[in-house]
PDB file of N, CA and C in Angstrom:
ATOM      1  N   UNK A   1      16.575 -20.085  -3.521  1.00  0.00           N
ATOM      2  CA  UNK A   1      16.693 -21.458  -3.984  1.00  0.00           C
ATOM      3  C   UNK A   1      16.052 -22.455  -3.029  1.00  0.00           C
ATOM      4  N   UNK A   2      16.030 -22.367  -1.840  1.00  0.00           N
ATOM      5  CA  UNK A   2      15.027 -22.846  -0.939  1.00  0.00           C
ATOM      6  C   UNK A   2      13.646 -22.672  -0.848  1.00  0.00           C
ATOM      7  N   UNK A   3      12.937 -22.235  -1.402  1.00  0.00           N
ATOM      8  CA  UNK A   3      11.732 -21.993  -1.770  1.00  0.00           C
ATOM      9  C   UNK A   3      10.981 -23.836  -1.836  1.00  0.00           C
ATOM     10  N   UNK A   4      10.985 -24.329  -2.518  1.00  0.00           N
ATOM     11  CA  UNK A   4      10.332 -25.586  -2.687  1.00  0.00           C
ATOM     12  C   UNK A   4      10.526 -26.193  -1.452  1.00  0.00           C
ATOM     13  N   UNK A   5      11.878 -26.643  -0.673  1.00  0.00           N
ATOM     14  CA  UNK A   5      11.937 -27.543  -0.031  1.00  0.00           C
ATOM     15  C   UNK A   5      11.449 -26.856   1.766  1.00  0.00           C
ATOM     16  N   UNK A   6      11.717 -25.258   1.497  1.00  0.00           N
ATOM     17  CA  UNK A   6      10.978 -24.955   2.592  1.00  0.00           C
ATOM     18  C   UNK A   6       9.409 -24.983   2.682  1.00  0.00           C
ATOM     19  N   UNK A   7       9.014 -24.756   1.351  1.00  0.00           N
ATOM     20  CA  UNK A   7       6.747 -25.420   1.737  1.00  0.00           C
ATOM     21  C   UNK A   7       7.074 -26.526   1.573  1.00  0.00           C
ATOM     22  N   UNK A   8       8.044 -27.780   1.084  1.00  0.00           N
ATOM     23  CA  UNK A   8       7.435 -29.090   1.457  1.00  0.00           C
ATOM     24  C   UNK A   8       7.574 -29.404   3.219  1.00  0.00           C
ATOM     25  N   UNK A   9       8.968 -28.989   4.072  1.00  0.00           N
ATOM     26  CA  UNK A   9       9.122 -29.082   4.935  1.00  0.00           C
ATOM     27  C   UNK A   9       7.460 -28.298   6.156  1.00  0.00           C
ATOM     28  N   UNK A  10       7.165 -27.363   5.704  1.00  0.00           N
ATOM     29  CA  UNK A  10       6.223 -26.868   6.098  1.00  0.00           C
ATOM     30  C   UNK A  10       4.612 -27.473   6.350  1.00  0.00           C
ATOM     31  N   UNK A  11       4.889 -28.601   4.820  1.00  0.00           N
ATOM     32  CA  UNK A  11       3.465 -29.003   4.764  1.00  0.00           C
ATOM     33  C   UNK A  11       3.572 -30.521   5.897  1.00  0.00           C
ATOM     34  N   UNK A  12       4.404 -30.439   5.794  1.00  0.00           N
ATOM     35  CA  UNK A  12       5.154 -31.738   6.999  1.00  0.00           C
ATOM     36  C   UNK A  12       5.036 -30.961   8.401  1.00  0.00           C
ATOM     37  N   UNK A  13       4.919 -29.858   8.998  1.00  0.00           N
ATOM     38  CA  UNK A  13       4.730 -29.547  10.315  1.00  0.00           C
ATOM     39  C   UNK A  13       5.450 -28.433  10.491  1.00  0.00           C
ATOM     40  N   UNK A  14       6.630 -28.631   9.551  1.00  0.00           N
ATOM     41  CA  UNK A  14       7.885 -27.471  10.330  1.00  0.00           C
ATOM     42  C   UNK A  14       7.611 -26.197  10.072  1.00  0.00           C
ATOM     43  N   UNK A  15       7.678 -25.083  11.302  1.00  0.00           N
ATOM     44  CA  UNK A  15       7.837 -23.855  10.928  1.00  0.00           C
ATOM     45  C   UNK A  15       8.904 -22.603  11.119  1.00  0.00           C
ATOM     46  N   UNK A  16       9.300 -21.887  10.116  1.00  0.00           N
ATOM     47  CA  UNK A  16      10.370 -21.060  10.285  1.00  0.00           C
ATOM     48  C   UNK A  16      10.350 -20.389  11.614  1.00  0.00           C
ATOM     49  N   UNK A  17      11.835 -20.268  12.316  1.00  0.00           N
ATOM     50  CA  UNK A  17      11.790 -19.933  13.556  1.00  0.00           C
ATOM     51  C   UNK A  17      12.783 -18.068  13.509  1.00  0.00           C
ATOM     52  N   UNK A  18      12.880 -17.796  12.153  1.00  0.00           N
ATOM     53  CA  UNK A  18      12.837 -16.436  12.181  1.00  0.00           C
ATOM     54  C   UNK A  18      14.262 -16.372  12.004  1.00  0.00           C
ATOM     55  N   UNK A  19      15.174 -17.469  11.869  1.00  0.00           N
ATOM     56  CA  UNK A  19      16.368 -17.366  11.696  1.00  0.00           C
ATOM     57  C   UNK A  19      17.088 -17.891  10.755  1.00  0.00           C
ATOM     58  N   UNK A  20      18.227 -17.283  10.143  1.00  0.00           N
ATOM     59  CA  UNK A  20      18.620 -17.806   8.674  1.00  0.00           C
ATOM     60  C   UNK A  20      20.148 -18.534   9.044  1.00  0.00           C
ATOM     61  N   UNK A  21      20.204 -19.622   8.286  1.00  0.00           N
ATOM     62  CA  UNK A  21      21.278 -20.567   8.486  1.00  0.00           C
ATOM     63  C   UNK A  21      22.393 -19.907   7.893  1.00  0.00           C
ATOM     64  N   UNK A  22      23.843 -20.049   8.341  1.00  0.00           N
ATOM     65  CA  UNK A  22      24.473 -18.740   8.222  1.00  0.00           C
ATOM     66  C   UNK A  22      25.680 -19.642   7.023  1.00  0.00           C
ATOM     67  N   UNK A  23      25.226 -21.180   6.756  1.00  0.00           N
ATOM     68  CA  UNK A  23      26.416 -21.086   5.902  1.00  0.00           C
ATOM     69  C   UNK A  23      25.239 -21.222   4.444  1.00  0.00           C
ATOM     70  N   UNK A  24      24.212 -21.591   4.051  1.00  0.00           N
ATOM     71  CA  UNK A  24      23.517 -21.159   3.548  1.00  0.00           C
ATOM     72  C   UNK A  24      22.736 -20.078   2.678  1.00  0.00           C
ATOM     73  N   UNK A  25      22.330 -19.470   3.797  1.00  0.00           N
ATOM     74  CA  UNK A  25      22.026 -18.356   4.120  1.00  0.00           C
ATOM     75  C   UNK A  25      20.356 -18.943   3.600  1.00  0.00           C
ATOM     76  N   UNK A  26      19.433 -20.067   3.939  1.00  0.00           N
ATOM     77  CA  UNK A  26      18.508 -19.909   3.913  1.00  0.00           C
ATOM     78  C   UNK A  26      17.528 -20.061   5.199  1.00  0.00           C
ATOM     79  N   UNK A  27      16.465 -20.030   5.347  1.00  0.00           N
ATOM     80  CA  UNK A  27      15.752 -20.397   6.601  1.00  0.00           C
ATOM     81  C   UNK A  27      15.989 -21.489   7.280  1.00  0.00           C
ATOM     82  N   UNK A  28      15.861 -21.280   8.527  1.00  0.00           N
ATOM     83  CA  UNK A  28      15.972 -22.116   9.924  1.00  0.00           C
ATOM     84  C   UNK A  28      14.635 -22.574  10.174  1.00  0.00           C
ATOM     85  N   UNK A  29      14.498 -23.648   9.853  1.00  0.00           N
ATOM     86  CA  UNK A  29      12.914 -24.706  10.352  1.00  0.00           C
ATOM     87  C   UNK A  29      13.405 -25.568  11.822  1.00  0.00           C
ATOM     88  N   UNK A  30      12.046 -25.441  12.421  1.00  0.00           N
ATOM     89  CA  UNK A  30      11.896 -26.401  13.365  1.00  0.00           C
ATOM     90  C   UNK A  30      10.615 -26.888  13.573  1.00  0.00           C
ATOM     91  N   UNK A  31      10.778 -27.998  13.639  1.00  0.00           N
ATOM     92  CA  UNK A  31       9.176 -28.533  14.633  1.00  0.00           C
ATOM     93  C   UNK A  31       9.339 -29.278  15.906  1.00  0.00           C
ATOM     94  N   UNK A  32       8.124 -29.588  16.557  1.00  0.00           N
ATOM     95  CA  UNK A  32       8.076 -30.125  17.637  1.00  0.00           C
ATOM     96  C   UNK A  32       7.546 -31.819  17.072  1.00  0.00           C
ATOM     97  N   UNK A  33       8.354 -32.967  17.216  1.00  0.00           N
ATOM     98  CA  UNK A  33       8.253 -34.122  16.457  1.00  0.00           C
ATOM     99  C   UNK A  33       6.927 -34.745  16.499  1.00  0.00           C
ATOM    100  N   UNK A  34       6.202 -34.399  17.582  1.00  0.00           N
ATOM    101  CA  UNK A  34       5.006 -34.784  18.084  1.00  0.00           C
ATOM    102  C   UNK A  34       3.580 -34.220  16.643  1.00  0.00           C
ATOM    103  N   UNK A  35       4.210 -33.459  16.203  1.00  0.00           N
ATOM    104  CA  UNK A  35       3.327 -32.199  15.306  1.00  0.00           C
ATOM    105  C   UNK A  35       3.826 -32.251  13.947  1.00  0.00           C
ATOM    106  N   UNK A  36       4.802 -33.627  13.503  1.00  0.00           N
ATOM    107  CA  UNK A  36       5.050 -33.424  12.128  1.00  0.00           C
ATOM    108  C   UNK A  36       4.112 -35.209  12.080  1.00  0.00           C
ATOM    109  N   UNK A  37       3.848 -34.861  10.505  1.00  0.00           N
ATOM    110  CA  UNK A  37       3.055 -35.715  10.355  1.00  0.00           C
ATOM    111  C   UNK A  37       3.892 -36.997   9.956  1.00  0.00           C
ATOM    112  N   UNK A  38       5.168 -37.146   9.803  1.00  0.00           N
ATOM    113  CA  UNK A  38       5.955 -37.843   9.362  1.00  0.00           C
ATOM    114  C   UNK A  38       5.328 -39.106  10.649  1.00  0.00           C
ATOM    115  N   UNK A  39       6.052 -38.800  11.856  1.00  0.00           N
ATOM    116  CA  UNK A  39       5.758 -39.358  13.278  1.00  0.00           C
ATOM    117  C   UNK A  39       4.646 -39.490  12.984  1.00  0.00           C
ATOM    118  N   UNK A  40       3.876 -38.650  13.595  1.00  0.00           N
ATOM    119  CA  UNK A  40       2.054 -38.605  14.048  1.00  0.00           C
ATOM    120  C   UNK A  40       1.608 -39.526  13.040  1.00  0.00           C
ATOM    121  N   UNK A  41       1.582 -39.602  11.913  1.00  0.00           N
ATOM    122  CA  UNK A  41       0.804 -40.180  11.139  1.00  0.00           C
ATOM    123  C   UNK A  41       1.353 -41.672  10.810  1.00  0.00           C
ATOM    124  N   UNK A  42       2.123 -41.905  10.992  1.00  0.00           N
ATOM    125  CA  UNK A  42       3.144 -43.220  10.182  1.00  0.00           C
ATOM    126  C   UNK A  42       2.521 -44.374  10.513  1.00  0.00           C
ATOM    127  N   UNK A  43       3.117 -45.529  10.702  1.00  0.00           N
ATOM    128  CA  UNK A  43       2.017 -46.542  11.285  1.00  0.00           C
ATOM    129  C   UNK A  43       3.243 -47.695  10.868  1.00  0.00           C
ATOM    130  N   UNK A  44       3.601 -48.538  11.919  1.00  0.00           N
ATOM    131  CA  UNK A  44       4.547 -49.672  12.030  1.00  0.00           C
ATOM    132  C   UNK A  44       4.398 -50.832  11.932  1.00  0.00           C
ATOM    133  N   UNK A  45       4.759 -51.624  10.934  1.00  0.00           N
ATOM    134  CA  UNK A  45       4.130 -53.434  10.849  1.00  0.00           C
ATOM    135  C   UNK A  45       5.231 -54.059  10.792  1.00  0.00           C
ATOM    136  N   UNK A  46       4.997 -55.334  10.836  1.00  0.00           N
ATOM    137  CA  UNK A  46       6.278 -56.161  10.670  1.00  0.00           C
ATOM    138  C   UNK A  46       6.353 -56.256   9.218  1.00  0.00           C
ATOM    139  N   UNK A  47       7.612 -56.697   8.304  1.00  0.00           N
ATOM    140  CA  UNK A  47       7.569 -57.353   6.833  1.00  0.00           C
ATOM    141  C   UNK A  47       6.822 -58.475   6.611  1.00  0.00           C
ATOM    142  N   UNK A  48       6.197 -59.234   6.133  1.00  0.00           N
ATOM    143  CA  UNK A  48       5.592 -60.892   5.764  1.00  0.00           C
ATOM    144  C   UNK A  48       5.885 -60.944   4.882  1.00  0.00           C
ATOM    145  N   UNK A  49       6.096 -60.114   3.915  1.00  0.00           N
ATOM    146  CA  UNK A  49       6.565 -61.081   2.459  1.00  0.00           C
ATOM    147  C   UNK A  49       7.296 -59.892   1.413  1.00  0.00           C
ATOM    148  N   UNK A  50       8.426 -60.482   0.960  1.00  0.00           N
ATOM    149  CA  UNK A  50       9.498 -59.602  -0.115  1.00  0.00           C
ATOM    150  C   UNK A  50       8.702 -60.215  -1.270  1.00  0.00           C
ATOM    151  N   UNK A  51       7.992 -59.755  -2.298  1.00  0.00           N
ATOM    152  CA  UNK A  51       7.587 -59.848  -3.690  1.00  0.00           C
ATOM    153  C   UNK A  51       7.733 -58.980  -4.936  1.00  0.00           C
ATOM    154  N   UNK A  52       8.029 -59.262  -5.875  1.00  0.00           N
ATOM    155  CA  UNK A  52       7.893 -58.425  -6.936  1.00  0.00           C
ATOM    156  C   UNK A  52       6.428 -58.240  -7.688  1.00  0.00           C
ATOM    157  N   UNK A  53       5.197 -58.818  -6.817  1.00  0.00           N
ATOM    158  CA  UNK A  53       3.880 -58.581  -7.310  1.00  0.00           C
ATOM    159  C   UNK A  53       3.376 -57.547  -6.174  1.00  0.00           C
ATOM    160  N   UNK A  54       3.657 -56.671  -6.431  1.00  0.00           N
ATOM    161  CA  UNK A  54       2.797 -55.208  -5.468  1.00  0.00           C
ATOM    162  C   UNK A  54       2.008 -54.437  -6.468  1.00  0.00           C
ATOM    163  N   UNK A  55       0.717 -54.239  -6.581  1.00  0.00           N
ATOM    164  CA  UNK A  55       0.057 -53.079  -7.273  1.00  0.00           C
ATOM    165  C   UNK A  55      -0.618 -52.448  -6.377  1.00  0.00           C
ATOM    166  N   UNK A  56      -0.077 -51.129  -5.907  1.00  0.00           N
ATOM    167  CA  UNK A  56       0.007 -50.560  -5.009  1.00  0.00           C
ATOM    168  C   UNK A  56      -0.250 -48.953  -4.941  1.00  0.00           C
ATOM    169  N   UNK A  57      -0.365 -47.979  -4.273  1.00  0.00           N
ATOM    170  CA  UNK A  57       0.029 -46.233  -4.386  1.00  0.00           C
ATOM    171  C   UNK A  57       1.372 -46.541  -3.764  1.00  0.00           C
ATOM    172  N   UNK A  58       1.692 -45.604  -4.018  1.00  0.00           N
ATOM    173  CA  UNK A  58       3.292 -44.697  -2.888  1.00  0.00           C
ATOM    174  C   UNK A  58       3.266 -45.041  -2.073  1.00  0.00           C
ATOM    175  N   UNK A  59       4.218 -45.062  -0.711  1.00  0.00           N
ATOM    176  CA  UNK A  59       4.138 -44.879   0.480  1.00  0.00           C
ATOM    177  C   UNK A  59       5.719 -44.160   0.473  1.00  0.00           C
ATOM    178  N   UNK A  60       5.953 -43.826   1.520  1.00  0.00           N
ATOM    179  CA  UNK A  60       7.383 -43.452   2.083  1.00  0.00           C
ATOM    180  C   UNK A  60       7.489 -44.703   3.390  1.00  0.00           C
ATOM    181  N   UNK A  61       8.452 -44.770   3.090  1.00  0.00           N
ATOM    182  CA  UNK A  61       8.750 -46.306   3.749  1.00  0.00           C
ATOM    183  C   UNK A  61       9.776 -46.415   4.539  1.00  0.00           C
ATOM    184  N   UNK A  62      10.549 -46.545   5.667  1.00  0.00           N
ATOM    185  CA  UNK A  62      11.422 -46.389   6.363  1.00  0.00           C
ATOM    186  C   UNK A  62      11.856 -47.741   7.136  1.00  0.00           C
ATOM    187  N   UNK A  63      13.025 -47.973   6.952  1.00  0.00           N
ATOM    188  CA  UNK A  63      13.699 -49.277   8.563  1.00  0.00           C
ATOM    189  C   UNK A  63      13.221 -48.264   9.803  1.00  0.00           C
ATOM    190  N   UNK A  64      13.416 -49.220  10.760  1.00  0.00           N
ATOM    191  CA  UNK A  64      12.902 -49.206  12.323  1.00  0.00           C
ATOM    192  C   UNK A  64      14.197 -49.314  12.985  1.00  0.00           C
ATOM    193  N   UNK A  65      15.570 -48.925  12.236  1.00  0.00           N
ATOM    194  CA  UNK A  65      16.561 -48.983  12.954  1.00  0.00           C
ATOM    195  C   UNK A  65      17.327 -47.375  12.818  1.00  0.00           C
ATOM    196  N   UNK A  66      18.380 -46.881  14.008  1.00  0.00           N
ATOM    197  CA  UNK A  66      18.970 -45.974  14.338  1.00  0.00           C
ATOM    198  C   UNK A  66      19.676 -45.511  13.469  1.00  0.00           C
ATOM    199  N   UNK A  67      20.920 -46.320  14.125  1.00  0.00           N
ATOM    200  CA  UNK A  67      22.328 -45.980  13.155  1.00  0.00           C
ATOM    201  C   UNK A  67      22.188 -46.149  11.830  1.00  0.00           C
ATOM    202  N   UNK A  68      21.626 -47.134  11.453  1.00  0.00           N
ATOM    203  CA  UNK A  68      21.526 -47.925  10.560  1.00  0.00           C
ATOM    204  C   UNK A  68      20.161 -47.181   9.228  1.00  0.00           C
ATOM    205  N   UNK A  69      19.628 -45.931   9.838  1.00  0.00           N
ATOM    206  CA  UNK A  69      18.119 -45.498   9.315  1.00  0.00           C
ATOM    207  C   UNK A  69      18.399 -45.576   7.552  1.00  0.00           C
ATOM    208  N   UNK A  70      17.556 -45.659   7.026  1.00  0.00           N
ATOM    209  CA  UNK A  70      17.329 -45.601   5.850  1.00  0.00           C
ATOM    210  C   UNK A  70      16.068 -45.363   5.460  1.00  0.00           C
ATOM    211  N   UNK A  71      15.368 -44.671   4.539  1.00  0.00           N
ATOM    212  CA  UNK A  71      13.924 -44.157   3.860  1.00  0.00           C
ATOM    213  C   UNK A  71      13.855 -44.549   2.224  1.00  0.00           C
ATOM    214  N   UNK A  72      12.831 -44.700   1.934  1.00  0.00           N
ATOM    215  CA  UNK A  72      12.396 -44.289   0.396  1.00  0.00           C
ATOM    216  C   UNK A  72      11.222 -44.491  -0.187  1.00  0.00           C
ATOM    217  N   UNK A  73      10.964 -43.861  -1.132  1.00  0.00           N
ATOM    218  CA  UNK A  73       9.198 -43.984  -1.791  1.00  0.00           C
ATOM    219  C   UNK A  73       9.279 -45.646  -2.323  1.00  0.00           C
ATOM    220  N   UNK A  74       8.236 -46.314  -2.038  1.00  0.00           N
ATOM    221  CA  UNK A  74       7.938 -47.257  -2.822  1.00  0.00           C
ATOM    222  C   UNK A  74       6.534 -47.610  -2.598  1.00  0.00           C
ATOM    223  N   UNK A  75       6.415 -48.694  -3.494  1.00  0.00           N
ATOM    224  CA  UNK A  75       4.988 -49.593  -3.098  1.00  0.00           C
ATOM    225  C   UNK A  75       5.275 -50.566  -2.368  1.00  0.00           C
ATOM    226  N   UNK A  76       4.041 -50.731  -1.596  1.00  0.00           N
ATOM    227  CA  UNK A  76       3.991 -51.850  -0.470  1.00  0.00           C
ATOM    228  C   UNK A  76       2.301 -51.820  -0.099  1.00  0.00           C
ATOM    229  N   UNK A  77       1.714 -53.322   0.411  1.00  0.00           N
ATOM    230  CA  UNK A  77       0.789 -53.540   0.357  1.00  0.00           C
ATOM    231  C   UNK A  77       0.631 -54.190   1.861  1.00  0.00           C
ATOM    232  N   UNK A  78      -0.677 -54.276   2.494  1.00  0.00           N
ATOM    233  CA  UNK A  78      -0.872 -54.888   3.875  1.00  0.00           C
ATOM    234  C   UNK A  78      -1.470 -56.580   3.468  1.00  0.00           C
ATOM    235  N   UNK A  79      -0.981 -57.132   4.317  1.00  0.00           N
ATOM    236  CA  UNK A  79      -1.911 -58.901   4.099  1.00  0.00           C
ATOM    237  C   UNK A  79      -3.112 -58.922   5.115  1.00  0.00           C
ATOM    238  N   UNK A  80      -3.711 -59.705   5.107  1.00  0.00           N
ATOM    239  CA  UNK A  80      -4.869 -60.272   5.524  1.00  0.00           C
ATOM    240  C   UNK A  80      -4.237 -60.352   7.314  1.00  0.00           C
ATOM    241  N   UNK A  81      -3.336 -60.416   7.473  1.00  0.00           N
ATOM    242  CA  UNK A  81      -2.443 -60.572   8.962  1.00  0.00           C
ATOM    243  C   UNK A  81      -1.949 -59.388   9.280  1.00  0.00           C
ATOM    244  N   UNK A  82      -1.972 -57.956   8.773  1.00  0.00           N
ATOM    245  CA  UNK A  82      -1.464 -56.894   8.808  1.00  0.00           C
ATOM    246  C   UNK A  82      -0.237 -56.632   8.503  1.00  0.00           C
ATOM    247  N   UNK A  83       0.489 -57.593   8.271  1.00  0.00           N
ATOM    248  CA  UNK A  83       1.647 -57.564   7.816  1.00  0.00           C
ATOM    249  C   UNK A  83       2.118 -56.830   6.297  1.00  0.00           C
ATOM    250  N   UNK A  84       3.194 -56.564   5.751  1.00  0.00           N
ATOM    251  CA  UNK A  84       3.560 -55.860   4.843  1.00  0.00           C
ATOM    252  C   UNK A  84       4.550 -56.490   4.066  1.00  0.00           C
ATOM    253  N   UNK A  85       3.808 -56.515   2.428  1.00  0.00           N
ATOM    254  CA  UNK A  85       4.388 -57.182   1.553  1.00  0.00           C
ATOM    255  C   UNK A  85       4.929 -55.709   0.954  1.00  0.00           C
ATOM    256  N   UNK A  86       6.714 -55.879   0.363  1.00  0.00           N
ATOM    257  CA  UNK A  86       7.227 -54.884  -0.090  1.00  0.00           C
ATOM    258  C   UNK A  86       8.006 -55.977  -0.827  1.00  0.00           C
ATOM    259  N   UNK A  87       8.736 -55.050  -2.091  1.00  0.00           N
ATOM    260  CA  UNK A  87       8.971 -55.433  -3.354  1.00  0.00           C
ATOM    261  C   UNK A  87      10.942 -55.802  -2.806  1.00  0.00           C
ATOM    262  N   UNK A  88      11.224 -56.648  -3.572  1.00  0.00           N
ATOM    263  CA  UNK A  88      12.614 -56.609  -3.443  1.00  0.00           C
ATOM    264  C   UNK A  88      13.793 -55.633  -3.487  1.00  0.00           C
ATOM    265  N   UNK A  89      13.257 -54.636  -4.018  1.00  0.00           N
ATOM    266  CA  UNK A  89      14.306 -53.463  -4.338  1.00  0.00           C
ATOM    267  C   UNK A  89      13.792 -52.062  -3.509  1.00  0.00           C
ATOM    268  N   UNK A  90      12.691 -52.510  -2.671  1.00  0.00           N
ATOM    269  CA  UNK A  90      12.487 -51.485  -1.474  1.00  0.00           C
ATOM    270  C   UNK A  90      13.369 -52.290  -0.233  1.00  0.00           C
ATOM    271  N   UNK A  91      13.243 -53.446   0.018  1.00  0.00           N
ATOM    272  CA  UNK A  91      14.349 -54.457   1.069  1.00  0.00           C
ATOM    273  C   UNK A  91      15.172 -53.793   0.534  1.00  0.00           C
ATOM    274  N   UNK A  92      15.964 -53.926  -0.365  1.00  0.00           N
ATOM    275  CA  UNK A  92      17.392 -53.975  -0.203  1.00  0.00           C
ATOM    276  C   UNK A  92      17.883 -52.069   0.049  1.00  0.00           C
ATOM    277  N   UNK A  93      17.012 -51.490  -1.100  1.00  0.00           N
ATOM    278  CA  UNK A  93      17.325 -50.000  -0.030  1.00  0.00           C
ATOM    279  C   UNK A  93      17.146 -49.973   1.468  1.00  0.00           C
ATOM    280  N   UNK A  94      16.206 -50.347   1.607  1.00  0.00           N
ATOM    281  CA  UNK A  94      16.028 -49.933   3.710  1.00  0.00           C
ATOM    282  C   UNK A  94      17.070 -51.313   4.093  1.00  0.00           C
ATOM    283  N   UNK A  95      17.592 -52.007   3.644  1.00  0.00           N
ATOM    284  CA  UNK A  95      18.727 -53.340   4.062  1.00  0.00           C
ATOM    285  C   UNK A  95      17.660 -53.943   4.850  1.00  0.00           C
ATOM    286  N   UNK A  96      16.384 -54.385   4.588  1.00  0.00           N
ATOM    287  CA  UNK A  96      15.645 -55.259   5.936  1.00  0.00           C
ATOM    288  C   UNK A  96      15.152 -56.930   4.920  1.00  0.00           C
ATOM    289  N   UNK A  97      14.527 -57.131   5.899  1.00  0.00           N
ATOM    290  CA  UNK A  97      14.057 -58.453   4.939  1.00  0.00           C
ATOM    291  C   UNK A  97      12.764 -58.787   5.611  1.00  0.00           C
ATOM    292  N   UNK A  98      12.032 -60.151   5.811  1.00  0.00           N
ATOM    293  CA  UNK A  98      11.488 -60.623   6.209  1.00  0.00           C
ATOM    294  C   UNK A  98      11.192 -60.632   7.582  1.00  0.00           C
ATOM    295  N   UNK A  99      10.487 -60.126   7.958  1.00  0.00           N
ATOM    296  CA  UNK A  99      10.156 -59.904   9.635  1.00  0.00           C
ATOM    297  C   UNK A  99      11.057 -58.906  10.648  1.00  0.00           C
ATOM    298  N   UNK A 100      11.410 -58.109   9.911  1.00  0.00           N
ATOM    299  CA  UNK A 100      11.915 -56.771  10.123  1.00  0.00           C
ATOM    300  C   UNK A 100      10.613 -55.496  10.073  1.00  0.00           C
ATOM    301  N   UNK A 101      10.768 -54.597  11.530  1.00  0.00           N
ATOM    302  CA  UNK A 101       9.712 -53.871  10.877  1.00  0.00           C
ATOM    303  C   UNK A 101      10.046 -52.266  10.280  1.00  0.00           C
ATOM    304  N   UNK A 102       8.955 -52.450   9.555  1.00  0.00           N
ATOM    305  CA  UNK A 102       9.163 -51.164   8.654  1.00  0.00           C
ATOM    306  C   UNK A 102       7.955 -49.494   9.290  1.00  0.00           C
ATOM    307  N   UNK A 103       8.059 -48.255   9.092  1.00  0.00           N
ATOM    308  CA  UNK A 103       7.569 -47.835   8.900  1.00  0.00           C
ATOM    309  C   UNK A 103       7.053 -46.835   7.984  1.00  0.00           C
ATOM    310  N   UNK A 104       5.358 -46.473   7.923  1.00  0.00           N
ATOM    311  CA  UNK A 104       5.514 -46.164   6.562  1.00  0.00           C
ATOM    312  C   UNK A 104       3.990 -44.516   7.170  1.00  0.00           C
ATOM    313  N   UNK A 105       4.131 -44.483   5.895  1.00  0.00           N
ATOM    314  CA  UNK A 105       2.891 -42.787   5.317  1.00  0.00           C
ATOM    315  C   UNK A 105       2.651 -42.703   3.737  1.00  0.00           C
ATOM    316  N   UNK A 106       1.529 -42.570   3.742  1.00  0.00           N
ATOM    317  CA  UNK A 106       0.913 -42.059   2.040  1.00  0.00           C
ATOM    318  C   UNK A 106       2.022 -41.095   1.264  1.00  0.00           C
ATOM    319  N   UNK A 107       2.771 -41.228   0.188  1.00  0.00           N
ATOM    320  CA  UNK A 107       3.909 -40.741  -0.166  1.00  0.00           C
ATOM    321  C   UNK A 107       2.587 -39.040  -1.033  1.00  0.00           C
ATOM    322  N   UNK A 108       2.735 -37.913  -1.017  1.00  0.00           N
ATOM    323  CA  UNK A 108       2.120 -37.043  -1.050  1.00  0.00           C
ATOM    324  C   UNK A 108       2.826 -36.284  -2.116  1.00  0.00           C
ATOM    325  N   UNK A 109       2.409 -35.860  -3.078  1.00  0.00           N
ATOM    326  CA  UNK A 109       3.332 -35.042  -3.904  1.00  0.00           C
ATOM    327  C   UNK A 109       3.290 -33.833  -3.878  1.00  0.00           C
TER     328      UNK A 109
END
């Protein structure tokens, strides 16, 4: 039953370390964070503008906070200032707003 989510985890960096999770009973992934593309690739801006006019691709989109982390696919677009216009109902999943920064990656299917 792990089959799918172990090649998506895979195509993301992680590789089986030969050991099976024992309440499970499916594979044990690890990577080194430096080598998943989640990190390596992402790229961090501040918010500039909450809109409901984005025509956009995917991204995977993340808050820049700890405790608090939150993720999800949406659209979001860069301004002329590098900044990042995201739609109102991507704010309120990641809880950020206006000049909060976000990070993000090409959402990949």
């Amino acid at each position: 039953n792990s089959i799918a989510a172990k090649a998506m985890l895979e195509k993301q960096g992680f590789r089986w370390n030969g050991y099976i999770d024992i309440f499970d009973g499916g594979p044990t992934l690890q990577a080194d964070k430096s080598m998943l593309k989640a990190t390596s690739e992402s790229k961090k801006v501040k918010v500039g503008e909450v809109t409901d006019t984005i025509d956009s691709d995917k991204y995977i989109i993340s808050n820049d906070l700890f405790a608090e982390f939150r993720c999800c696919a949406g659209r979001m677009q860069l301004n002329d200032h590098g900044e990042a216009r995201i739609s109102p109902r991507t704010a309120r999943y990641l809880n950020i707003a206006t000049g909060d920064n976000i990070r993000f990656i090409p959402h990949t299917s």
